[in-house]
Protein backbone atom coordinates (compact mmCIF):
# COMPACT_ATOMS: atom_id res chain seq x y z
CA UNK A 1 -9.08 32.32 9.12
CA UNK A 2 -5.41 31.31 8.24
CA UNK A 3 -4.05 29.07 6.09
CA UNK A 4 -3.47 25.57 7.18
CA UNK A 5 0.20 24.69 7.32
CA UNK A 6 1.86 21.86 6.17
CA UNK A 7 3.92 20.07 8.57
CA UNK A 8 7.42 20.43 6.74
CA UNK A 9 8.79 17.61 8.30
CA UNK A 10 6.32 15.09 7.13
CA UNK A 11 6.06 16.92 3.82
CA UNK A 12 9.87 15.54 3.20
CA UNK A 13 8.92 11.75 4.09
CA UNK A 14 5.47 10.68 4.00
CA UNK A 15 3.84 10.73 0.37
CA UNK A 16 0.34 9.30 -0.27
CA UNK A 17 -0.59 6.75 -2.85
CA UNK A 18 -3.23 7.28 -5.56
CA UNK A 19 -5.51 4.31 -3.42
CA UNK A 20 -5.36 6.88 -0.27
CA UNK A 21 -3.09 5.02 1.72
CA UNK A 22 0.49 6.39 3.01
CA UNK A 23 3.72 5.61 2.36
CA UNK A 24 6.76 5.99 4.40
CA UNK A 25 10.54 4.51 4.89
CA UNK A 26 11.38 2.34 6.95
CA UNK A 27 12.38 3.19 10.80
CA UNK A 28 16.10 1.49 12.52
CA UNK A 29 17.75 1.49 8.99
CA UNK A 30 20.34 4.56 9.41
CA UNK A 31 22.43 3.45 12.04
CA UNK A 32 23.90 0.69 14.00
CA UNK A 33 23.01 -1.88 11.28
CA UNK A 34 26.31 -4.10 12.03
CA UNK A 35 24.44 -5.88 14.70
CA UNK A 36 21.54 -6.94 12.25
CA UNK A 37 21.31 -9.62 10.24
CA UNK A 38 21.27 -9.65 6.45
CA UNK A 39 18.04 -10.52 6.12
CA UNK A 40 16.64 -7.93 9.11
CA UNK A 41 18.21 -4.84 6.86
CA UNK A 42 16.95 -6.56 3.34
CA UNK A 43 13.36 -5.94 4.98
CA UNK A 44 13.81 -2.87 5.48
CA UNK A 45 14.60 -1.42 2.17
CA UNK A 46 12.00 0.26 0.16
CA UNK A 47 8.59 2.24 1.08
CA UNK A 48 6.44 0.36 3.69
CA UNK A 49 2.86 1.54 4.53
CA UNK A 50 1.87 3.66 7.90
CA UNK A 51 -0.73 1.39 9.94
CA UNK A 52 -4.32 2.07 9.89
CA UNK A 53 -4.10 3.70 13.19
CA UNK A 54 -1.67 6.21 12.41
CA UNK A 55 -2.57 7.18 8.80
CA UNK A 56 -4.98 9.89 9.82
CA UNK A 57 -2.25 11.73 12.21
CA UNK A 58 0.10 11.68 9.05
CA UNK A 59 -2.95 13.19 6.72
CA UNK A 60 -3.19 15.64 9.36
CA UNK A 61 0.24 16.64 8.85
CA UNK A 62 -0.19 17.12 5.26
CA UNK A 63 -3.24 19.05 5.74
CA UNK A 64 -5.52 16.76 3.93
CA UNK A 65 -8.28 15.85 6.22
């Protein structure tokens, strides 16, 4: 049987914390941000974490479960 692949895409922005869960960027931050408040694009800096429901597509991804 072959090797599992990673998926590279996810490889370059998901990473998983030491606890299990996953961390990601934020989504709507790269363009168009001059129609957003101050305080909507201050939210969105930093990591956020993936939702329950989606973390075990993105450790899927990475090939760990």
């Amino acid at each position: 049987m072959p090797k599992m692949k990673t998926n590279s895409g996810a490889k370059k922005r998901i990473k998983v914390r030491k606890s299990g869960s996953v961390k990601t960027g934020s989504a709507t931050r790269r363009h168009l941000a001059t129609g957003r408040t101050a305080k909507c694009k201050r939210q969105l800096r930093g990591r956020s974490t993936v939702n329950k429901s989606d973390e075990n597509n993105a450790l899927r991804m990475l090939c760990i479960k």
